[in-house]
Structures are given as structure tokens and as C-alpha cells.
Protein backbone atom coordinates (compact mmCIF):
# COMPACT_ATOMS: atom_id res chain seq x y z
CA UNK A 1 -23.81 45.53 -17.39
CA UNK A 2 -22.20 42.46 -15.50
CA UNK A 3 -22.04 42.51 -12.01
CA UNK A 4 -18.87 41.92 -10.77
CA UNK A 5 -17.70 38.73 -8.55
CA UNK A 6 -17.40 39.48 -4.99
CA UNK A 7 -13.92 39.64 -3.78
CA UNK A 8 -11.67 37.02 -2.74
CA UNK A 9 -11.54 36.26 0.75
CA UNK A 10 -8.19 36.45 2.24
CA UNK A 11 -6.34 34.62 5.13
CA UNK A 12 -6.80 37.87 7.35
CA UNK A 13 -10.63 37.59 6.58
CA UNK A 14 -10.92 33.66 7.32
CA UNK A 15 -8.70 34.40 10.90
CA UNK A 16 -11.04 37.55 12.15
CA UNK A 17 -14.22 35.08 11.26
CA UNK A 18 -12.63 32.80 13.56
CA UNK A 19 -11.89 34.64 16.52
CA UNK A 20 -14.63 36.54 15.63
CA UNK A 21 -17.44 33.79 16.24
CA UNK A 22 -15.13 32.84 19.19
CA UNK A 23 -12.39 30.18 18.38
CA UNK A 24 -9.13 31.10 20.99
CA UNK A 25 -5.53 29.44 21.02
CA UNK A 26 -5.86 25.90 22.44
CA UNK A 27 -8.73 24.92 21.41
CA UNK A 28 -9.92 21.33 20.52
CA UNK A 29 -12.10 21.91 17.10
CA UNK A 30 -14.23 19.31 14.61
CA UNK A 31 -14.25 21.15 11.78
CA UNK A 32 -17.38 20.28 9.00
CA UNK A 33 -16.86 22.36 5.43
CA UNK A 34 -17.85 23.50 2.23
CA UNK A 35 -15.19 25.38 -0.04
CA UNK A 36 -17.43 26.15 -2.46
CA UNK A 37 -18.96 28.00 0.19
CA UNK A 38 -16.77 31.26 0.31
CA UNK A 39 -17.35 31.59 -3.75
CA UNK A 40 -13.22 32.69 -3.88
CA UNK A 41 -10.42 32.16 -1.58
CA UNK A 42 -6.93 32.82 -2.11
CA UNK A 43 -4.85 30.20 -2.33
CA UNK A 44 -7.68 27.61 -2.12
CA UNK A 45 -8.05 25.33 1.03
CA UNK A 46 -4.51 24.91 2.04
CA UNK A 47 -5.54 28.85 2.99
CA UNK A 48 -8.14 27.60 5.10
CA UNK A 49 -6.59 24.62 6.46
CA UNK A 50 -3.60 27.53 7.38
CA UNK A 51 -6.00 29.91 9.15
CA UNK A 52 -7.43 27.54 11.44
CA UNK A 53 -4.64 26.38 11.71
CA UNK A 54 -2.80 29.69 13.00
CA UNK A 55 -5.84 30.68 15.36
CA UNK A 56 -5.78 27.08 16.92
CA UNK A 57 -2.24 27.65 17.62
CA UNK A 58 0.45 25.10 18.87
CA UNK A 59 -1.68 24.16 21.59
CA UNK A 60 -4.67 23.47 19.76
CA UNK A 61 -6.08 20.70 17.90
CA UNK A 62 -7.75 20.48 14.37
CA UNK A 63 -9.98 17.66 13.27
CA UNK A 64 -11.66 17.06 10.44
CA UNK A 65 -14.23 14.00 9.12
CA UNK A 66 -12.14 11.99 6.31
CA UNK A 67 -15.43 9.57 5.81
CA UNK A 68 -14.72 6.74 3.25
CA UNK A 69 -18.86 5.81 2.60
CA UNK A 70 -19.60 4.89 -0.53
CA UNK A 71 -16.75 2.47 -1.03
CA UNK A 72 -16.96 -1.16 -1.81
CA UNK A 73 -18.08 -2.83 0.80
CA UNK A 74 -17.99 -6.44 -0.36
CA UNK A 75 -14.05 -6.76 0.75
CA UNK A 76 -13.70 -3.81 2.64
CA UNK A 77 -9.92 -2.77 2.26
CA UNK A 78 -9.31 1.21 4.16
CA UNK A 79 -5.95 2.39 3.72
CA UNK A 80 -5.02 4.90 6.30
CA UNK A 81 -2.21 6.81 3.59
CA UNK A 82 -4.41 6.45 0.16
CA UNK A 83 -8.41 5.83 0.95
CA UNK A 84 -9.60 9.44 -0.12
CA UNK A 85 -11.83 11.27 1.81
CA UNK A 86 -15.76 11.83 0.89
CA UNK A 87 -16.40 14.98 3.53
CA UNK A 88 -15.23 17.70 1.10
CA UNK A 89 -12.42 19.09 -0.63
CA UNK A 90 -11.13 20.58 2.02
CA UNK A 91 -10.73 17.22 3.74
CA UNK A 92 -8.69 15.54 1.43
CA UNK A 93 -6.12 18.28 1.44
CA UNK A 94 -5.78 18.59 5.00
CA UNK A 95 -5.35 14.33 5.83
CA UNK A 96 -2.83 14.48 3.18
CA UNK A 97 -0.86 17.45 4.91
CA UNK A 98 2.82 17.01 7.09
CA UNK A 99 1.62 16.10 10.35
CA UNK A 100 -1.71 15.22 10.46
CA UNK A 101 -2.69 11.97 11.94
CA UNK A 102 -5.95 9.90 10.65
CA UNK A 103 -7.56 7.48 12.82
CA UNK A 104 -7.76 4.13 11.37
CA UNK A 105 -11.75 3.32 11.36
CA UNK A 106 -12.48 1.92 8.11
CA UNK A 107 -15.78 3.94 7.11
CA UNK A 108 -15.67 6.83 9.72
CA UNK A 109 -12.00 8.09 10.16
CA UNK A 110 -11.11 11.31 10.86
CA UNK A 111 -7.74 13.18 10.79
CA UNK A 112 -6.23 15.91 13.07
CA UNK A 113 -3.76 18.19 13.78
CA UNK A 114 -2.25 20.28 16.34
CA UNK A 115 -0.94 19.20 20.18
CA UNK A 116 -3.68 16.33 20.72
CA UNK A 117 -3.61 15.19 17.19
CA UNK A 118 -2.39 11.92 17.93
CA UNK A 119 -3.65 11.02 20.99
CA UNK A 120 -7.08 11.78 19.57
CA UNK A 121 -6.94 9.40 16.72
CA UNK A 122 -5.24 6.20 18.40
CA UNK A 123 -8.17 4.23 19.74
CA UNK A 124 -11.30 4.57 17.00
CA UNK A 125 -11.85 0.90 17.13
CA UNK A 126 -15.20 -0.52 16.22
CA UNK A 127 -18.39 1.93 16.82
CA UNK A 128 -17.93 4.93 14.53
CA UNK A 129 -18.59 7.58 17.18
CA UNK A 130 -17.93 6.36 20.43
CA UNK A 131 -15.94 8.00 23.37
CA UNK A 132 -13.02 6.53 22.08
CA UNK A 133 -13.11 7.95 18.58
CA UNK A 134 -11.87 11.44 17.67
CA UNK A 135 -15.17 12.47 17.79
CA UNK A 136 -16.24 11.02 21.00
CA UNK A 137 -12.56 12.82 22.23
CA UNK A 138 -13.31 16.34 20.69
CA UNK A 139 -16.82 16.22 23.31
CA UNK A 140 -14.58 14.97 26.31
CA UNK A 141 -11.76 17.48 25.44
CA UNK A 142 -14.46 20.16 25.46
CA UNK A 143 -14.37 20.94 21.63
CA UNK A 144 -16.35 22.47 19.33
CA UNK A 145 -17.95 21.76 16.02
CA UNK A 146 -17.06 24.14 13.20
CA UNK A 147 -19.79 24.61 10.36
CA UNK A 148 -18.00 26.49 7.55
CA UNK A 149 -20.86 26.84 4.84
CA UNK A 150 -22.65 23.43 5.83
CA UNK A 151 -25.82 22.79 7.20
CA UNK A 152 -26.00 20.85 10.68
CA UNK A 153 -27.52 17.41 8.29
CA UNK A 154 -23.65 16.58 8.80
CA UNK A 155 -23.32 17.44 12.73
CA UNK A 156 -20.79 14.20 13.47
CA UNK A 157 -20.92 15.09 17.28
CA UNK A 158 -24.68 14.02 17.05
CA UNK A 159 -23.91 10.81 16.61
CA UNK A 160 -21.37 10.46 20.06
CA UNK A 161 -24.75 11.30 21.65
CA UNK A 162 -26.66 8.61 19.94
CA UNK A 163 -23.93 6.10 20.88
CA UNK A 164 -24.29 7.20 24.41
CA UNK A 165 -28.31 6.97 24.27
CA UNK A 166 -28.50 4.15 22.15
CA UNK A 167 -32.11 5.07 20.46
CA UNK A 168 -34.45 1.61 19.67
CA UNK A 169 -34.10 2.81 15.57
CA UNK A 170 -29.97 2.51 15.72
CA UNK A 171 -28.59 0.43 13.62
CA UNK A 172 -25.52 -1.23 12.82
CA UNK A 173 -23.90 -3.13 9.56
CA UNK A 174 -21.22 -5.34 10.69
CA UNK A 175 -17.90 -6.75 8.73
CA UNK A 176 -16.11 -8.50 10.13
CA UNK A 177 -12.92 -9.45 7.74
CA UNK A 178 -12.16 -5.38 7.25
CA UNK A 179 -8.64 -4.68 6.29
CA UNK A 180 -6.78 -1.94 7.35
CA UNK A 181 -3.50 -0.92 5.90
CA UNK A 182 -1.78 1.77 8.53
CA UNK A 183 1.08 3.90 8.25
CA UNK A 184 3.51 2.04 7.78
CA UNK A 185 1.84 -0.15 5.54
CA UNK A 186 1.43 -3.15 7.39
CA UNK A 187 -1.97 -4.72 7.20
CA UNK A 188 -4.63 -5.69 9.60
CA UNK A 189 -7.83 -7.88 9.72
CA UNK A 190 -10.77 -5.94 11.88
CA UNK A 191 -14.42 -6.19 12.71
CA UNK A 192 -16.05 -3.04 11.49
CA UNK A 193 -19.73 -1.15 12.15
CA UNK A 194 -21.30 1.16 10.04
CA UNK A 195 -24.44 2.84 10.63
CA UNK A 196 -26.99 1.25 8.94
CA UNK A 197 -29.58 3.62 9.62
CA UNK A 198 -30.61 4.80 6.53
CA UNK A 199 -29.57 1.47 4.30
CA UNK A 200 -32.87 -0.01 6.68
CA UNK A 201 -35.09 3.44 6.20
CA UNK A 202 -34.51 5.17 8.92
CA UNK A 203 -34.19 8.40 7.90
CA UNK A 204 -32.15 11.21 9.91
CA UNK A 205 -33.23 14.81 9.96
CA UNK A 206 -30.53 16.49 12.03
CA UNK A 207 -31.00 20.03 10.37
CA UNK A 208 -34.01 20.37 13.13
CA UNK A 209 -31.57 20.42 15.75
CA UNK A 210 -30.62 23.60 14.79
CA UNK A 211 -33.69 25.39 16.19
CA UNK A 212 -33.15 23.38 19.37
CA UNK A 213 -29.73 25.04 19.93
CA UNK A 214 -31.03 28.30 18.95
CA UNK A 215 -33.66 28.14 21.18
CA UNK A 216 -31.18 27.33 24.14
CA UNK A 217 -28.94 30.46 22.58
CA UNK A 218 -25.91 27.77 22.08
CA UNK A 219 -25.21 28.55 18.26
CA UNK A 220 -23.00 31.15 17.48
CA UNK A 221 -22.78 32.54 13.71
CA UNK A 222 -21.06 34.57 11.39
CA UNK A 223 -20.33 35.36 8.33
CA UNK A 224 -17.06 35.31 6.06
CA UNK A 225 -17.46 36.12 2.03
CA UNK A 226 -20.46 34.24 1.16
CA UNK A 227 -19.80 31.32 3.96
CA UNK A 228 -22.69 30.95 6.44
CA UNK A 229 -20.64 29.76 9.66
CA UNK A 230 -21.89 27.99 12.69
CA UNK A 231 -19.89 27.19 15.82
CA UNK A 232 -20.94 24.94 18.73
CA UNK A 233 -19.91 24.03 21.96
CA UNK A 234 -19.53 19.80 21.80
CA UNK A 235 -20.79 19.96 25.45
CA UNK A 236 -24.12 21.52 24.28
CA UNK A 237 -24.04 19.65 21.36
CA UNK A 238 -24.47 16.35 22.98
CA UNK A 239 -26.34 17.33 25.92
CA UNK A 240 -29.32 18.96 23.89
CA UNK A 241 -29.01 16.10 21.47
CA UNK A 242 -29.41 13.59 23.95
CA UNK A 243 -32.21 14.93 25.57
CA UNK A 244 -33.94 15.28 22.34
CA UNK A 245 -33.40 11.02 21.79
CA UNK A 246 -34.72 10.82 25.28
CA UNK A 247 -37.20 12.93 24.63
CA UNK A 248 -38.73 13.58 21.33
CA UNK A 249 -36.28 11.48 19.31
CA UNK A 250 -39.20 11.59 16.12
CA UNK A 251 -38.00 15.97 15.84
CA UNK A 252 -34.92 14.14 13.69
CA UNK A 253 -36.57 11.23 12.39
CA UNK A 254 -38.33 11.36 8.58
């Protein structure tokens, strides 16, 4: 006898998992994802993108990695309207949504929504995660990061604190000739960094954070369909990460 699939999981279901693991109206969130995650969902992301959306409310903002890695990167060309994201499925249907703004960094954009949307993406010039970025923003608006099904290997807000710390093993590739194509389709020559961490094998393990937030009680989790959830303050998130580079900065290094 086959077992039978588990049940689709509804908008009402995604919106109680929100407030649930404590998301209110207003709030400033970086959301990370997996829609495979949740097995089913009716209507697909756009259903996802919609609950958050609806829980945020008008006064809230939603923000989402739209990474571009893995493009050529001999003439580096990043167009704001038509460079596809690489951070998931559901990240390419929400920068492509009515009124969502995407920032114009060249290998680490990200796009938001919602009443600071736009503010929030102006200014992500040069360093991928600095204070200026949307990501650097979502930890001085007093955000959150959103785990919906992912492990914390993809924890963005890490990276705002590594910026701040500056670790010796930090590394940056440079390009200087970058072109970015904005809204409006007028083009733009820029200097762009990417981390070049890995590329010069330094290897990142930020999945052993997660026992340092647990162990401070900072990680709140829950559970929606087959989706693993994870939600943490930005404020905690950066604080416990940069005392771990101050620290014991080899806990997330291979």
C-alpha cells in the first residue's frame, strides 16, 4: 500500500508559522529559502512571497538575497531588470514582482519590498555586506533573518559582521570595469568586490554558529509542512558572530 503525500500547505498554514515563530506587522525581515522545502504549497511561491508578505504588512519590509555568483566574470555585465537570481526559486519570483526594488551590487544584490524597500536598496556600493547594503540596513533597522527550510551555511547577516571585524583570512576579488545596467536601462561603469574567500581556500563553516545561538537561547524554530524554520534577531546575529571572529574565529573556519 502507498503512503499517501502529505498535504499541501496552505496560505493560512505559512501565516500562523509566521506569527507563530514571532514575525509582527512592521517588521524589517531577510528572508533565506528553500521551496522544495514544504514538499507542496498551493499556488507555489508567489503563495509564499504573499504570506510574508501579508504578516509584514504595509509597514514592513521584505528582503530577499538575489545573488548573481557563478556568472562570467571576465566582463562582468549585472543587469538590475534581467540578471536572474542564484538564491532559490523563490527569489527569482519575488525580484521580478510589482514593486520590489533590487539593489544594484553586481554579485551580491538583494531585492525588497514593503515601506523601506527602497531606501534599503539605494546605496549597496562596493563591499557586498557593508552597513550600507540591504543587509548591513536589515541589522541597523533591527531585522531579522528568516530560514525557511535552509541551513544557517547561507546566514548573509554573518557576513555584515565580518565586514565590521574584518578577520586576517577576508578576502576580496576586485573588478574594476563592472557594468551595471539599472532600471531604466541606462548603463554604468563600477568597481566591484567579491568575496574571495573560498576561490583562495578559505573555507567557511557557518552551520556551527547555530549551536552558538542556541546556546545563548536566540534561535527561535518552527515548523510548517515539512519546512524546518529558523528565525533570528539581526542584532544577535551579528553580535554573537562577531564575538566568535574576535574570539574563536577557527569554530567557522574548515
Amino acid at each position: 500500500m502507498t503512503a499517501s503525500p502529505p498535504p499541501a500547505v496552505t496560505r493560512p498554514d505559512l501565516e500562523a508559522g509566521l506569527r507563530g515563530i514571532g514575525l509582527v506587522s512592521g517588521d524589517t525581515v531577510l528572508v533565506h529559502s528553500s521551496l522544495r522545502s514544504f514538499g507542496r504549497v498551493e499556488g507555489g511561491a508567489e503563495t509564499v512571497i504573499a504570506a510574508l508578505q501579508a504578516v509584514l504588512g504595509p509597514h514592513g519590509t521584505l528582503v530577499m538575497p538575489t545573488l548573481t555568483l557563478g556568472a562570467a566574470e571576465d566582463h562582468v555585465v549585472f543587469d538590475v531588470r534581467r540578471s536572474p537570481s542564484t538564491s532559490g526559486a523563490l527569489t527569482e519570483v519575488f525580484r521580478r514582482q510589482p514593486g520590489v526594488h533590487r539593489s544594484h551590487h553586481p554579485f551580491s544584490a538583494a531585492a525588497a519590498w514593503g515601506w523601506g524597500a527602497r531606501e534599503l536598496t539605494a546605496h549597496h556600493d562596493g563591499l557586498p555586506c557593508s552597513l550600507t547594503s540591504p543587509y548591513g540596513q536589515v541589522y541597523l533597522r533591527a531585522g531579522y533573518s528568516l530560514f525557511l527550510g535552509t541551513g544557517l551555511g547561507c546566514n548573509t547577516i554573518f557576513h555584515v559582521a565580518e565586514e565590521l571585524e574584518h578577520p586576517p583570512y577576508l578576502r576580496y576579488a576586485v573588478f574594476p570595469d563592472a557594468v551595471v545596467v539599472d532600471d531604466g536601462g541606462r548603463s554604468q561603469r563600477v568597481t566591484a568586490f567579491r568575496y574571495n574567500c573560498y576561490q583562495t581556500g578559505i573555507r567557511r563553516h557557518l552551520e556551527r554558529m547555530e549551536g552558538v545561538f542556541q546556546a545563548e537561547g536566540v534561535l527561535r524554530e518552527a515548523w510548517v509542512g515539512l519546512s524546518r524554520w529558523r528565525l533570528l534577531a539581526a542584532s544577535d546575529n551579528v553580535t554573537l558572530s562577531r564575538q566568535v571572529l574576535r574570539e574563536r574565529p577557527e569554530l567557522i573556519l574548515w
